[in-house]
Protein backbone atom coordinates (compact mmCIF):
# COMPACT_ATOMS: atom_id res chain seq x y z
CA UNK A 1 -13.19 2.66 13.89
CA UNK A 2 -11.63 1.69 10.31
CA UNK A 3 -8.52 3.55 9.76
CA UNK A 4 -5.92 3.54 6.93
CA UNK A 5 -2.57 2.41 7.06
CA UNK A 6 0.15 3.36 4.27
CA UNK A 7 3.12 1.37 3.76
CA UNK A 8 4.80 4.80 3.59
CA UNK A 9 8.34 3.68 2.42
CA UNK A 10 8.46 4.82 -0.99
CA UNK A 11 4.78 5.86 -1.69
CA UNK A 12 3.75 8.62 -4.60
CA UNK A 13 0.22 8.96 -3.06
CA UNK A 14 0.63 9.72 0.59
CA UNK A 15 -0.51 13.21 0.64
CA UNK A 16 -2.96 12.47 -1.75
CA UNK A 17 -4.30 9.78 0.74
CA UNK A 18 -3.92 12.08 3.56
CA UNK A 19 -6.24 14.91 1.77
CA UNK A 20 -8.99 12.03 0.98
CA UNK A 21 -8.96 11.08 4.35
CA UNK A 22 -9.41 13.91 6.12
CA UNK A 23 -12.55 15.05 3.46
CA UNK A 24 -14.32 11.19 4.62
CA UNK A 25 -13.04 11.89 8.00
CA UNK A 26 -11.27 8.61 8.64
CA UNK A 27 -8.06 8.50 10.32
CA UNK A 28 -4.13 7.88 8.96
CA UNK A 29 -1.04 5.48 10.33
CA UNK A 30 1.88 6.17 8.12
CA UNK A 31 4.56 3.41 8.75
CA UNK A 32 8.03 3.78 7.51
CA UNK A 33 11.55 2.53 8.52
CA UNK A 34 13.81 4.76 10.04
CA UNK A 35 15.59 5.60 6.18
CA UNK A 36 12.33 7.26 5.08
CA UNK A 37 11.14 8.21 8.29
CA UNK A 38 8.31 10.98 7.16
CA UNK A 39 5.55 13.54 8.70
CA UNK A 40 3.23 15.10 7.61
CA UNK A 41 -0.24 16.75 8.94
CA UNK A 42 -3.38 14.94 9.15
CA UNK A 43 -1.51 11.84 9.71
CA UNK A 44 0.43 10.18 12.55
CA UNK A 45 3.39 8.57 11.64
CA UNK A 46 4.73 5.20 12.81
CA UNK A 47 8.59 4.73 12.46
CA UNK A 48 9.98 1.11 12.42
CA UNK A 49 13.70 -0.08 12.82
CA UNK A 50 15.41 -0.86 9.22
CA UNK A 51 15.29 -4.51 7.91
CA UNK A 52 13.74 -6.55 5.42
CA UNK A 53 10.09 -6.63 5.68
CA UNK A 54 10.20 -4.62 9.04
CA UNK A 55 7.57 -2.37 7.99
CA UNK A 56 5.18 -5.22 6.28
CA UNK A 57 5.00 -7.10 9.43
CA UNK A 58 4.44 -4.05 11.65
CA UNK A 59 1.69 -3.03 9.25
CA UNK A 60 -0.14 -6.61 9.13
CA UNK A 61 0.19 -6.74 13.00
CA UNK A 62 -2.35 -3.47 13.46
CA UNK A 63 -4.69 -4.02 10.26
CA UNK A 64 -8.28 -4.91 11.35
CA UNK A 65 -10.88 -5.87 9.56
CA UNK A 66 -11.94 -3.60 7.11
CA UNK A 67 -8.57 -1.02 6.85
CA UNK A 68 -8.18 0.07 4.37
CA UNK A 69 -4.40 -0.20 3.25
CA UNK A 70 -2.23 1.49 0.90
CA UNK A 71 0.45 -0.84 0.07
CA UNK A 72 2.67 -2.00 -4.05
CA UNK A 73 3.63 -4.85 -2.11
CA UNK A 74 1.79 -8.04 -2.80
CA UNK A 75 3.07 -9.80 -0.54
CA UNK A 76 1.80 -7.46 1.88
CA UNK A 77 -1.48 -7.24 0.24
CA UNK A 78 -2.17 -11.02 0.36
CA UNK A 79 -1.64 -10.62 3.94
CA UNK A 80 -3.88 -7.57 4.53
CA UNK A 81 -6.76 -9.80 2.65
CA UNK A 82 -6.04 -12.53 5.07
CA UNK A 83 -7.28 -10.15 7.94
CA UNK A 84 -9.92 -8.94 6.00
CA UNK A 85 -8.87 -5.71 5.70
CA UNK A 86 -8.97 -3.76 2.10
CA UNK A 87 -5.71 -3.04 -0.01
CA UNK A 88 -4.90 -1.02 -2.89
CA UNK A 89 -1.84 -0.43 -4.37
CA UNK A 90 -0.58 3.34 -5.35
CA UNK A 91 -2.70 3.15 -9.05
CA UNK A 92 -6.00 2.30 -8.08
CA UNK A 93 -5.83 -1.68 -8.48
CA UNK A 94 -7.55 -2.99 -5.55
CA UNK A 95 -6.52 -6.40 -4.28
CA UNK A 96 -8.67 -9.26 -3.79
CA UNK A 97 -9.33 -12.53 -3.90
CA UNK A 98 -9.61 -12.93 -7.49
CA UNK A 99 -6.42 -11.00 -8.43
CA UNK A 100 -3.56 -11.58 -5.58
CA UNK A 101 -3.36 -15.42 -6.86
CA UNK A 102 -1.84 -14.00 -10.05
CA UNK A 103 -0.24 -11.06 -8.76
CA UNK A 104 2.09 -13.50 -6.37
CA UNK A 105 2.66 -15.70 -9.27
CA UNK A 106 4.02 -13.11 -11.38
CA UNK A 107 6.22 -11.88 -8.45
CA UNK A 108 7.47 -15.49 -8.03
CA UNK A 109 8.17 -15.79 -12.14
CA UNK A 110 9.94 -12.27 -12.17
CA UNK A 111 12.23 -13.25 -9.18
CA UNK A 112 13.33 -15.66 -11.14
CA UNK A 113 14.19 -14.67 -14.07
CA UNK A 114 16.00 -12.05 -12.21
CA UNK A 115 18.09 -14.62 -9.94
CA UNK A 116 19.15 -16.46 -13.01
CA UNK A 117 20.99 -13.23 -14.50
CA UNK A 118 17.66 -11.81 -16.56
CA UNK A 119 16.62 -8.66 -16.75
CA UNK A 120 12.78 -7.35 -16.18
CA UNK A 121 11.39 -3.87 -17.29
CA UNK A 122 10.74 -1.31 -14.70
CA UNK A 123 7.66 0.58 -13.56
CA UNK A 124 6.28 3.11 -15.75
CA UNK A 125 6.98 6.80 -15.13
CA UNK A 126 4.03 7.83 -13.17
CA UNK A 127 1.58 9.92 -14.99
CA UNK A 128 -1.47 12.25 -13.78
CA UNK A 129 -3.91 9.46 -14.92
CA UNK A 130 -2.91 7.31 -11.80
CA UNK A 131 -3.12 9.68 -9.53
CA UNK A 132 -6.60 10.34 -10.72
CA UNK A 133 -7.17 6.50 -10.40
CA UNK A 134 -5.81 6.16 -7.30
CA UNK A 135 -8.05 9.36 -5.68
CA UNK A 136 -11.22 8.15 -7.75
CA UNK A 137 -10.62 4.23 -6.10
CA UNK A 138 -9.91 5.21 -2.78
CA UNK A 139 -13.06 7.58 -2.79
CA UNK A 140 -15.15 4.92 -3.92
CA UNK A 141 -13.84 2.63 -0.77
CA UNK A 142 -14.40 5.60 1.95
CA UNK A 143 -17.17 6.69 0.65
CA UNK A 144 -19.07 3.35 1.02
C-alpha cells in the first residue's frame, strides 16, 4: 500500500498532511532527526540520528513506487523521482521530470553565489494561500 513520507525536519504542513491523510485513508511516516524529533496522532514517527542528510537518505531508502513525499529539498526530491515515487514540496509545487532539472540548477547557482561571500533572499513569509495550495495539491494526488 502507498504511504506518505514527510521529511518532517522543519515542515509548516505536517498536520495539515496528517488531516488529508487520514480523510483518503492512506497512511503517514514522519522522519526527523533527533533535534526535531516530533509526534503527533494519525502518524507514526521515525526518528533518525543527527547529521547531514541523515534524514534524506533514511527517507529515499523506504520510498516505493508511487509515495507520495512531502519534502523542500530538491535534492531529495530528484531522488524520490528516481524511485518513482511522487514529491511535493510544502506549497503545492509538485516535482517532476520537467521541473527538478531547473530546480537543481538553481540550487547549484545559489550555492555559489553564497560560497563566494554573496548574499541570496530568503523564503517568503508563509501566507494562508499556500497552505490552501498545498491541501488542494495533495488532495488532487490522493484522491486519484
Amino acid at each position: 500500500m502507498a504511504k506518505i513520507l514527510i521529511d518532517a525536519d522543519g515542515c509548516p504542513v505536517v498536520d495539515l498532511t496528517i488531516a488529508l491523510a487520514e480523510r483518503f485513508n492512506w497512511p503517514v511516516l514522519l522522519i526527523c532527526d533527533t533535534s526535531h524529533e516530533m509526534y503527533r496522532e494519525g502518524a507514526e514517527t521515525l526518528t533518525v540520528s543527527k547529521g547531514a542528510d541523515a534524514v534524506d537518505f533514511v527517507l529515499v531508502n523506504r520510498v516505493q513506487p508511487g509515495d507520495v513525499v512531502v519534502t523542500q529539498d530538491y535534492g531529495l526530491a530528484a531522488m524520490v523521482l528516481a524511485k518513482r515515487g511522487i514529491p511535493i514540496d510544502q506549497n503545492g509545487r509538485v516535482y517532476n521530470e520537467e521541473n527538478i532539472g531547473q530546480l537543481l540548477h538553481g540550487r547549484h547557482v545559489a550555492k555559489k553565489i553564497r560560497q563566494s561571500g554573496g548574499r541570496m533572499k530568503g523564503p517568503k513569509k508563509r501566507q494562508q494561500a499556500d497552505n490552501d495550495k498545498f491541501r488542494d495539491s495533495l488532495a488532487h494526488i490522493l484522491g486519484t
